[in-house]
Protein backbone atom coordinates (compact mmCIF):
# COMPACT_ATOMS: atom_id res chain seq x y z
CA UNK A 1 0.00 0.00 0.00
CA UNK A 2 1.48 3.54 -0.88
CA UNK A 3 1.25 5.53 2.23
CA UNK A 4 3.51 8.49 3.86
CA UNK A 5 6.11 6.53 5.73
CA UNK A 6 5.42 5.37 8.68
CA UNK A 7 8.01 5.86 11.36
CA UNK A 8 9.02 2.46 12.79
CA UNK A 9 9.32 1.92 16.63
CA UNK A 10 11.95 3.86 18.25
CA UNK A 11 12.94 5.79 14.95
CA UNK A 12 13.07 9.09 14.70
CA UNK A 13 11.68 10.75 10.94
CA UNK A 14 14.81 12.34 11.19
CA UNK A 15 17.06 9.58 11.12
CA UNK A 16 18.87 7.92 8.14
CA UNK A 17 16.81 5.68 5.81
CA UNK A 18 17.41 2.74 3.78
CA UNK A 19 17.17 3.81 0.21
CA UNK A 20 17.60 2.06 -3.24
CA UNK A 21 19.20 4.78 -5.98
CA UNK A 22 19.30 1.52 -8.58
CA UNK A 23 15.78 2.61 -9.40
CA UNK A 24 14.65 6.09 -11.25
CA UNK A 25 17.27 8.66 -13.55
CA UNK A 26 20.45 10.03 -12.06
CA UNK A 27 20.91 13.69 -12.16
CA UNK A 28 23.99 15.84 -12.24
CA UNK A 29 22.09 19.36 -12.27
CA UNK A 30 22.52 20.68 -9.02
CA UNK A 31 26.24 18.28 -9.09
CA UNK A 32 27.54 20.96 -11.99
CA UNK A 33 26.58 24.20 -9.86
CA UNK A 34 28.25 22.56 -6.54
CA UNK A 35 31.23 21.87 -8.53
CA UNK A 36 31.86 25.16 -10.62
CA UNK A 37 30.60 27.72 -7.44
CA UNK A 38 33.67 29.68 -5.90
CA UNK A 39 33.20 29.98 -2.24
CA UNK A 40 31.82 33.75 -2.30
CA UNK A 41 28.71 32.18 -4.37
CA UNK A 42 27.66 30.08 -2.28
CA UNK A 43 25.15 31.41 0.73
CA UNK A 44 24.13 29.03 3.92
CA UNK A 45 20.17 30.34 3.92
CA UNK A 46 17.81 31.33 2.21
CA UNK A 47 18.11 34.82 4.19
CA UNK A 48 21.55 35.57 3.43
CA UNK A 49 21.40 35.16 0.03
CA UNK A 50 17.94 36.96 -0.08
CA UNK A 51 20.00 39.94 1.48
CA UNK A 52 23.02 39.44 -1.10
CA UNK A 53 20.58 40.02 -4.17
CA UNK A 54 18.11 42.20 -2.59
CA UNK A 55 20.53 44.83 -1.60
CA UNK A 56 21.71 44.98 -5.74
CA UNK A 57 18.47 45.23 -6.97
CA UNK A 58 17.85 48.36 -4.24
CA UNK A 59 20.91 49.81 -6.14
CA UNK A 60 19.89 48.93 -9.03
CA UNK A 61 18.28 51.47 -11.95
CA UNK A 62 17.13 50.58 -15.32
CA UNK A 63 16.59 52.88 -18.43
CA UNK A 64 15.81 52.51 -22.12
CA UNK A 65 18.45 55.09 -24.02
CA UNK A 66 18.75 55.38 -27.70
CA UNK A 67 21.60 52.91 -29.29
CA UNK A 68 23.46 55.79 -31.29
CA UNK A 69 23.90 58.04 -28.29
CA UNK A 70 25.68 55.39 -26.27
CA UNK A 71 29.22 57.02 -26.14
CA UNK A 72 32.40 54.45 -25.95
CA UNK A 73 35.61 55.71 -24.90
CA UNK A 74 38.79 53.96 -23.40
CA UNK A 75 40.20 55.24 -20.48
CA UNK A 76 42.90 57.10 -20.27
CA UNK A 77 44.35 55.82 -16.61
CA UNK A 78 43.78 51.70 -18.17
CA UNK A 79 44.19 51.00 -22.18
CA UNK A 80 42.71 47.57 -21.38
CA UNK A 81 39.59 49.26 -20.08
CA UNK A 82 36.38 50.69 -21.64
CA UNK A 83 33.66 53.16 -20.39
CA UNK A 84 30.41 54.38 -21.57
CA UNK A 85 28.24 57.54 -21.56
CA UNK A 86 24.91 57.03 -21.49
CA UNK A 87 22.65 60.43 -23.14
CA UNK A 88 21.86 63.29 -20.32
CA UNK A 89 24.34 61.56 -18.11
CA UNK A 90 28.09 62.91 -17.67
CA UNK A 91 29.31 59.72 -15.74
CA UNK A 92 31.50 56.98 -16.65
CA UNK A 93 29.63 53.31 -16.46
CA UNK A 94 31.99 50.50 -16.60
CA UNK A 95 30.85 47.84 -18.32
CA UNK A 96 31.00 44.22 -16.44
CA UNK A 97 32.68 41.03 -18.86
CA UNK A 98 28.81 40.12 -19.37
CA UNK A 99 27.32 43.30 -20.52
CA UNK A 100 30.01 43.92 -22.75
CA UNK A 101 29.24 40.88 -24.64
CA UNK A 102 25.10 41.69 -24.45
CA UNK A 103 26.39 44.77 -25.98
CA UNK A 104 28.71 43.43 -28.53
CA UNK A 105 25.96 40.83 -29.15
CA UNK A 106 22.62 43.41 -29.71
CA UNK A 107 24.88 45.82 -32.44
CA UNK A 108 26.28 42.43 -34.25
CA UNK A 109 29.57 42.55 -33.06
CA UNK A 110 31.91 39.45 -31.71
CA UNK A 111 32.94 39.97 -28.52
CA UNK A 112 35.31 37.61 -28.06
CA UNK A 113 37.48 39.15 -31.04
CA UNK A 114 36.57 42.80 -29.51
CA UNK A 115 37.98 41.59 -26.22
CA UNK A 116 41.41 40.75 -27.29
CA UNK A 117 41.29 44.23 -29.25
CA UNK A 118 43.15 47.15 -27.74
CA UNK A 119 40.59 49.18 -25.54
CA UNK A 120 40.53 51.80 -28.05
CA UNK A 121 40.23 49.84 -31.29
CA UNK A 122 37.69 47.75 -29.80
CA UNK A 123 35.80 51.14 -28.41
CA UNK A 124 35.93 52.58 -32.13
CA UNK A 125 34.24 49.24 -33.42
CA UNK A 126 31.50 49.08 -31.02
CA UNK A 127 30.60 52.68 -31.44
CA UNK A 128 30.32 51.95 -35.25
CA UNK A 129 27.81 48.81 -34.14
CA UNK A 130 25.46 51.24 -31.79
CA UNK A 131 25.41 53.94 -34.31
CA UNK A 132 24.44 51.29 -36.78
CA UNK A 133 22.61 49.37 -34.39
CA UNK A 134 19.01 48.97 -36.47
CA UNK A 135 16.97 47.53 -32.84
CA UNK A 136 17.45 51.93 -32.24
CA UNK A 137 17.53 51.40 -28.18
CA UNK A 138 19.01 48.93 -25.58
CA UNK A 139 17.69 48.48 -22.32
CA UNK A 140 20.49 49.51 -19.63
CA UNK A 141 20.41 48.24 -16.36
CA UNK A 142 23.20 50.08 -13.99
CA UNK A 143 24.35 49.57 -10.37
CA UNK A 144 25.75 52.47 -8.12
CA UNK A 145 27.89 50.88 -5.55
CA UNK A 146 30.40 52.90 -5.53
CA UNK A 147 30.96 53.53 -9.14
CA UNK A 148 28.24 53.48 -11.99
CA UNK A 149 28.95 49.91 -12.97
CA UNK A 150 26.90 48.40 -16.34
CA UNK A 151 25.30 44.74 -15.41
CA UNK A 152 23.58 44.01 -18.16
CA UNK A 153 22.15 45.66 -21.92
CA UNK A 154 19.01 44.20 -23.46
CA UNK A 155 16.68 44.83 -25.79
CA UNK A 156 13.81 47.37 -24.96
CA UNK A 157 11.40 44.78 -24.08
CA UNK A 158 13.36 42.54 -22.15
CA UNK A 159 10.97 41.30 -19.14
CA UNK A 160 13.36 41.53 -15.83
CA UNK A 161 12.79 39.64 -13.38
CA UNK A 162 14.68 39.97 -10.12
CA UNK A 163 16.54 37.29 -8.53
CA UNK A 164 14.79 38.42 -5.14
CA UNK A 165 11.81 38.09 -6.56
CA UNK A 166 12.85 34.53 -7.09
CA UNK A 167 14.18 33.68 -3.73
CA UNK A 168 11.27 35.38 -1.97
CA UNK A 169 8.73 33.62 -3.11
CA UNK A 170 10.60 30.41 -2.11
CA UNK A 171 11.36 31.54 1.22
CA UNK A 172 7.18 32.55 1.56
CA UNK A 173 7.06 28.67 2.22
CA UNK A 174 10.80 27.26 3.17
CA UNK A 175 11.51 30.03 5.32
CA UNK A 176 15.37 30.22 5.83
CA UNK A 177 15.92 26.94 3.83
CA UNK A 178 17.56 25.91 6.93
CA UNK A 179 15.06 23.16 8.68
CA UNK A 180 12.81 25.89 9.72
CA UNK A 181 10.29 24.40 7.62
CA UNK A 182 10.02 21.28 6.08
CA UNK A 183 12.08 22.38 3.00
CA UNK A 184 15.62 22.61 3.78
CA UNK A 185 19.51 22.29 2.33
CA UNK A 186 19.59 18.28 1.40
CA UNK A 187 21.17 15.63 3.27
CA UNK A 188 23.85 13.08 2.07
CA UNK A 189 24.09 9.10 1.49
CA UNK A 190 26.06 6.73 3.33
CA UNK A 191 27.43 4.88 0.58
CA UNK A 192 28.70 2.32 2.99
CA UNK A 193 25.77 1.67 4.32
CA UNK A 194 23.17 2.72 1.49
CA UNK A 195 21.30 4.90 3.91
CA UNK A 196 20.05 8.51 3.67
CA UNK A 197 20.64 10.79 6.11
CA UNK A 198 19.02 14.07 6.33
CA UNK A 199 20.76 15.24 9.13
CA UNK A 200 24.26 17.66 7.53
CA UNK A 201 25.72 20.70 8.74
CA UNK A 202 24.90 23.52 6.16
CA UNK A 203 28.55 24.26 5.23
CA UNK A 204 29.95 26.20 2.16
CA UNK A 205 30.56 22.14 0.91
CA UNK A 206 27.72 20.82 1.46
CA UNK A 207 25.20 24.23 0.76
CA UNK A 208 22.77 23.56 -2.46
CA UNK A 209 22.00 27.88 -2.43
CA UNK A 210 24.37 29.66 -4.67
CA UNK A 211 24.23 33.36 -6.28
CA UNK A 212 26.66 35.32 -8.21
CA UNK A 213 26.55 38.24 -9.99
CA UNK A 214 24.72 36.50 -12.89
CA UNK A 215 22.45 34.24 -11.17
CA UNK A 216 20.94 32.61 -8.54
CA UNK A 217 20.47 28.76 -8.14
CA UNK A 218 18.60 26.94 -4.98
CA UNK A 219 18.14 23.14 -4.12
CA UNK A 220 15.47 22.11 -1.37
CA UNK A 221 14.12 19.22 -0.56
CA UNK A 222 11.73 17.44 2.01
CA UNK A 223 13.57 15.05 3.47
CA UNK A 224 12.39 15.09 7.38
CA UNK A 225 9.40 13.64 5.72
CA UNK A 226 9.93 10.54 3.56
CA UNK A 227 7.26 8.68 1.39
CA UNK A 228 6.54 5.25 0.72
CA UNK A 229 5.28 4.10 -2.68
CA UNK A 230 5.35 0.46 -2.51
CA UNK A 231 8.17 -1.88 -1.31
CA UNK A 232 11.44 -3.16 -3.16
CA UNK A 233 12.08 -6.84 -3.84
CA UNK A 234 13.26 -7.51 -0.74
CA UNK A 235 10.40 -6.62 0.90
CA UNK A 236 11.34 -3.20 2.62
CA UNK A 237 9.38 -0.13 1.46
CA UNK A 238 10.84 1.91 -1.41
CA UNK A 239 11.22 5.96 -0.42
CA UNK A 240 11.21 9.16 -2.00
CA UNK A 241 11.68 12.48 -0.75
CA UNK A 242 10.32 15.45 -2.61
CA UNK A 243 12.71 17.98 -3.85
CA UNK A 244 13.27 21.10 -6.58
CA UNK A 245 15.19 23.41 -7.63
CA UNK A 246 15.00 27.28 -9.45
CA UNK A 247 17.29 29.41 -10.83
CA UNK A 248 16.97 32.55 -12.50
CA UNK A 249 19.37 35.62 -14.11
CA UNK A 250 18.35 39.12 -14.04
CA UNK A 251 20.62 40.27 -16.53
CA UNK A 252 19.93 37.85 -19.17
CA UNK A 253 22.43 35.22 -18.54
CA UNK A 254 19.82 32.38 -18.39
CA UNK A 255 16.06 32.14 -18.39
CA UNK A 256 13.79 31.44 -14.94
CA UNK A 257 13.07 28.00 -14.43
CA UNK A 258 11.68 25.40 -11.94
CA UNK A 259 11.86 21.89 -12.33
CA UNK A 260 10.20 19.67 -9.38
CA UNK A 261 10.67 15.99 -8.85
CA UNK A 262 10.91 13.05 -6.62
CA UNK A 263 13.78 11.64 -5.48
CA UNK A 264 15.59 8.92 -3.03
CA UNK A 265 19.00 10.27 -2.14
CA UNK A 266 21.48 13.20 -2.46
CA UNK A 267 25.27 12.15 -2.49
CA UNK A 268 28.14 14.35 -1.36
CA UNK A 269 28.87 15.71 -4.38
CA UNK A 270 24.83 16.67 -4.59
CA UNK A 271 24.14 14.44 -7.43
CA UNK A 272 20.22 13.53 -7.02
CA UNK A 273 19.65 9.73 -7.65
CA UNK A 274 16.55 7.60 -8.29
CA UNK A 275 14.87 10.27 -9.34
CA UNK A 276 11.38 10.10 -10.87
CA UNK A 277 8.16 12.31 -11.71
CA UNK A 278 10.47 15.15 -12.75
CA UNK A 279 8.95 18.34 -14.34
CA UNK A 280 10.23 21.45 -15.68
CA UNK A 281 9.22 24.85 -16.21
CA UNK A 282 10.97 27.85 -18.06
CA UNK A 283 10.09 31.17 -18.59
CA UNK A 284 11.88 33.47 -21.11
CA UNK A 285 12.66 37.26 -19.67
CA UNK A 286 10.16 38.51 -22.71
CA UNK A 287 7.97 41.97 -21.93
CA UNK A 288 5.40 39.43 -19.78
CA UNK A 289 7.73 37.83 -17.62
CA UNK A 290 7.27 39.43 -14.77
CA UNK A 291 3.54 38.79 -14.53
CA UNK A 292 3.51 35.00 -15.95
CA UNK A 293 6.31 34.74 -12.88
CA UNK A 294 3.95 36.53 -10.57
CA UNK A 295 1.14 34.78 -11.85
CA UNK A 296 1.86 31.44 -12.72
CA UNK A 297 5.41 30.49 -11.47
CA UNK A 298 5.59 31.37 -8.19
CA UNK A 299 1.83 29.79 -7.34
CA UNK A 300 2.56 26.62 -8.50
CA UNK A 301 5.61 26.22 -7.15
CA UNK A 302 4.05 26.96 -3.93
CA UNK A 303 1.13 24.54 -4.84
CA UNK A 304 4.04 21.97 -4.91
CA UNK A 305 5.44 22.46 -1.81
CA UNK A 306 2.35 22.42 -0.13
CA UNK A 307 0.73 19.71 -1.44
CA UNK A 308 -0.22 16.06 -0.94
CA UNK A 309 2.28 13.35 -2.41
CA UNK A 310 -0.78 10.67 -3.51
CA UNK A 311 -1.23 12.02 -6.94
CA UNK A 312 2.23 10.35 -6.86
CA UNK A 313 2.26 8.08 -4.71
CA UNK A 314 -1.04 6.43 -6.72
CA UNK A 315 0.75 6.90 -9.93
CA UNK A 316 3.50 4.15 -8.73
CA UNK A 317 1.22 1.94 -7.41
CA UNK A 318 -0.97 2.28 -10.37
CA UNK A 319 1.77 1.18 -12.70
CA UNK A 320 3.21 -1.34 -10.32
CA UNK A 321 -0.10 -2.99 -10.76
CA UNK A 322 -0.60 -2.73 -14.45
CA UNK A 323 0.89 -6.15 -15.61
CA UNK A 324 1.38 -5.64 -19.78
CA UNK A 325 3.29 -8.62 -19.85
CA UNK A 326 3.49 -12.26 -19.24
CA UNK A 327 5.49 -14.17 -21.47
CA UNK A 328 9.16 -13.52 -23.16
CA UNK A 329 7.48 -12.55 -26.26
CA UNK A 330 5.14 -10.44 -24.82
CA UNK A 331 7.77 -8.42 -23.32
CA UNK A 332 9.93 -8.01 -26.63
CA UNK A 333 7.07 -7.02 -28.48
CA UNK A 334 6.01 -4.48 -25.51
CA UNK A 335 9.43 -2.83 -26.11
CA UNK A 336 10.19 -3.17 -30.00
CA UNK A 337 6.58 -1.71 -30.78
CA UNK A 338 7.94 1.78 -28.39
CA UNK A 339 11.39 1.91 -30.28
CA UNK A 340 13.98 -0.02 -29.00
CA UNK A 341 16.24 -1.94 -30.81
CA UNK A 342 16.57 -5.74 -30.54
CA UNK A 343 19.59 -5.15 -28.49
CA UNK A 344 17.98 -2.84 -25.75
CA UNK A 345 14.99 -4.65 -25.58
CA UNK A 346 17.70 -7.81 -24.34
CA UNK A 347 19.38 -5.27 -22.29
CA UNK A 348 16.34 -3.82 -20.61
CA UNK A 349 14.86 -7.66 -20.05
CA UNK A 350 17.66 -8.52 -18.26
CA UNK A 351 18.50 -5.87 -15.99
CA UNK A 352 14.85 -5.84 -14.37
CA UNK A 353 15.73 -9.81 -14.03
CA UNK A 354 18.83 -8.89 -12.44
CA UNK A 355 17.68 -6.11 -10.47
CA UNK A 356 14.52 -7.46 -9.33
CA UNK A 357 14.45 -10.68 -9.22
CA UNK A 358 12.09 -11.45 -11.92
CA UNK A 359 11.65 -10.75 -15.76
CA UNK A 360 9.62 -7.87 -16.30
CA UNK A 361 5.70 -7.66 -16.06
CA UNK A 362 4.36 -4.37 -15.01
CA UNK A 363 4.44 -1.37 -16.72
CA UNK A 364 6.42 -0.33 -13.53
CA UNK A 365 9.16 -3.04 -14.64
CA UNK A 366 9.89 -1.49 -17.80
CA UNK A 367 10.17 2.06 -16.88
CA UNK A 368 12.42 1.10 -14.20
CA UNK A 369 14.44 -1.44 -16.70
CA UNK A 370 14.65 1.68 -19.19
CA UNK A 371 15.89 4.02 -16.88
CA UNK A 372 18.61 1.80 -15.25
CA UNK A 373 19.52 1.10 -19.25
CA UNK A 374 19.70 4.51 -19.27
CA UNK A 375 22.71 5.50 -16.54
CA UNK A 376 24.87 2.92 -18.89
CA UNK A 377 24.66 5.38 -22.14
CA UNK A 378 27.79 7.24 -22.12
CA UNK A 379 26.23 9.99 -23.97
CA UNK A 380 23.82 12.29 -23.00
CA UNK A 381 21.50 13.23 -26.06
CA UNK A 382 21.13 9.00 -25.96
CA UNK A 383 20.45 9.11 -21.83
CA UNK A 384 17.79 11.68 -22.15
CA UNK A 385 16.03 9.76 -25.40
CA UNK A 386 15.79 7.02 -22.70
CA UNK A 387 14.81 8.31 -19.88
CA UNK A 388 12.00 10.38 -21.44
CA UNK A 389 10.64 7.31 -23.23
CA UNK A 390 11.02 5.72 -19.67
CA UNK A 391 8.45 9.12 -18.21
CA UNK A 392 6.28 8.69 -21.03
CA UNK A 393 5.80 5.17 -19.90
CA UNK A 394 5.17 6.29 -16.47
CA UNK A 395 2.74 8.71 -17.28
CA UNK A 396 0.23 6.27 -18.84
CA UNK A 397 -0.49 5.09 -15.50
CA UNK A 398 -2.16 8.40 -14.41
C-alpha cells in the first residue's frame, strides 16, 4: 500500500533511511553548480542570500536610451579598459565582462574578437555597431555601488525579473531553507551503508544555495518527511523524498526555471539519484515575464510544496499494478513496438531480471528497466532519449 512513511518503533523521521538509488534517472544538475561555485557564491540560507541580491536590486536602476547616443571611450588611466556615456548623463559606467558581450551581441559585433582588441580599437568598433545598431535602443540596467557599474544591456522589451523576486517567493514557504520548515539544504548518502541521512551541517561544501553576480540557483528538498510508494524486492518499502530546484538571471544570462521531482538520495557531491516524476518549467525574460512569474510560477511552485504526495504516490502503485506482460514474447514485443532496438529490448529484459528478481511484467518493470539502461549510455543526447521514453511510460499510469 502507498502511504507516507510510517516511522518504525523507536525511529526518529529524522534519522537515516534505507534507500535504493538503482531505481529512477540520475541527475547531475545541481552536481555541476556545486562543482563550478567559488566559495563567495555560495550562501548558507535562504536569508543571506535573499540579502546578497536584494541589496543589488535596491541599487539597481534601469533605463531605455537610444543605441546611437551610447558614447564608448577607453580610459585614459587603463588601455585595457572601456567606459560608456549614457545620453543626459556625464558619468563613466563600466561595463561588467557580461554586458560587454550583451552589448557586442545586440549591435552584431563578436565579442570575443573585440575583447582581445586594444581598448581603443575595440571602443571605435563598437561605437560603429550602436550607431548602426538597427533595434534603435538597448535596455540599460546600472548599479551604483560605488561607481556606476553596467550589469547588463538588453533589448527594450526585455521582461526583468529579479533574482529576489525569485528567492522570496521560495522563502514565503521554506523560510530560511535551513530546517525551519520542512524544505531545507539536502542531506547526504552513506554509501557504505546505502542509507540517507538528512541530518548535515549547512557548510559552504555541502550548501545547495548559490548566487553570483549573474544568477541565482537553490536546491530544497523534504527530506524530514519521507514517502513510501510500494516496497522493493526484498520486501522493505521503497522511499522518496520530494525535492526542486529554481534558478533565474536578471541580466539575461539564463532564463527562470523550476523543475520539481521526486527523489531517493542526495550524495556528497549533490548528485540527485533515483529520481522520478520530474517536471520542468521555463520562462523566457520577454515583456510578460514578470507577470507569468507573478502569476503562474511562483503559485505553483508553492502549490508543490504544499501539497499532498498521492497524486504520486497512486501513480507508482498504479503502474506497479498494471501487468502488460506475461510471457518472453510479450515483453519483446512491448518494447520493439515503443522503439527499442533488438539489443535494448535484451538489455532492458535482463537488468529488471537482475535487479529485481524477476523478468519484467508491469508497466512499472519497464520504466524502471529503461531508466537503469539509461545511466549505462555514455552519452547524454542517448540518456535523455531514454529516460524520457522511460516518463512517457510512467505517465500512462495516471
Amino acid at each position: 500500500m502507498a502511504t507516507l512513511a510510517p516511522v518504525p518503533p523507536g525511529q526518529s523521521a529524522h534519522d537515516p533511511w534505507t534507500i535504493d538509488v538503482s531505481r529512477g534517472e540520475r541527475s547531475s544538475r545541481v552536481s555541476s553548480e556545486w562543482f563550478s561555485r567559488p566559495d563567495d557564491e555560495k550562501f548558507l540560507s535562504l536569508r543571506d542570500l535573499y540579502a546578497s541580491v536584494r541589496s543589488r536590486a535596491e541599487h539597481a536602476s534601469t533605463r531605455i536610451v537610444e543605441s546611437r547616443a551610447v558614447r564608448v571611450e577607453a580610459r585614459s588611466d587603463n588601455a585595457e579598459r572601456l567606459l560608456l556615456f549614457a545620453p543626459g548623463d556625464d558619468r563613466p559606467i563600466a561595463p561588467t565582462n557580461w554586458s560587454f558581450g550583451q552589448l557586442a551581441s545586440l549591435v552584431g559585433a563578436p565579442a570575443s574578437y573585440l575583447r582581445h582588441l586594444p581598448a581603443a580599437l575595440a571602443g571605435i568598433n563598437l561605437q560603429h555597431g550602436l550607431l548602426s545598431h538597427r533595434g534603435e535602443q538597448v535596455k540599460l540596467l546600472q548599479t551604483e555601488n560605488g561607481r556606476t557599474e553596467l550589469r547588463a544591456a538588453t533589448g527594450p522589451d526585455y521582461g526583468r525579473i529579479w533574482d529576489h523576486e525569485l528567492v522570496g517567493a521560495v522563502m514565503n514557504f521554506a523560510g530560511d531553507g535551513t530546517g525551519d520548515t520542512r524544505w531545507k539544504v539536502p542531506g547526504t548518502i552513506d554509501w557504505s551503508s546505502m542509507r540517507y541521512n538528512p541530518n548535515v551541517d549547512i557548510t559552504k561544501e555541502t550548501t545547495t544555495l548559490y548566487g553570483s553576480d549573474r544568477d541565482v540557483f537553490l536546491f530544497l528538498v523534504d527530506d524530514h518527511n519521507p514517502i513510501v510508494a510500494g516496497h522493493l524486492p526484498n520486501g522493505e518499502p521503497d522511499i522518496y523524498f520530494r525535492g526542486f530546484y529554481s534558478w533565474n538571471s536578471e541580466v539575461g544570462s539564463k532564463t527562470l526555471g523550476i523543475a520539481t521531482f521526486y527523489l531517493r538520495g542526495v550524495c556528497a557531491n549533490r548528485c540527485l539519484w533515483g529520481v522520478e516524476n520530474f517536471e520542468e518549467v521555463n520562462i523566457r525574460h520577454s515583456k510578460f515575464a514578470a507577470a507569468r512569474f507573478a502569476h503562474q510560477a511562483a503559485p505553483a511552485l508553492e502549490h508543490f510544496a504544499e501539497s499532498s504526495p498521492l497524486h504520486f504516490i497512486n501513480g507508482i502503485k498504479t503502474a506497479r499494478e498494471r501487468i502488460v506482460a506475461c510471457k518472453d514474447e510479450d515483453r519483446e514485443d512491448f518494447l520493439r513496438k515503443r522503439g527499442f532496438s533488438k539489443a535494448e529490448t535484451a538489455k532492458i529484459i535482463e537488468t529488471v531480471l537482475v535487479e529485481e528478481g524477476h523478468p519484467p511484467a508491469s508497466l512499472y518493470d519497464f520504466v524502471q528497466g529503461i531508466t537503469a539502461h539509461a545511466r549505462s549510455r555514455t552519452h547524454q543526447e542517448a540518456r535523455l532519449e531514454l529516460e524520457g521514453k522511460a516518463r512517457k511510460l510512467l505517465e500512462r499510469a495516471n
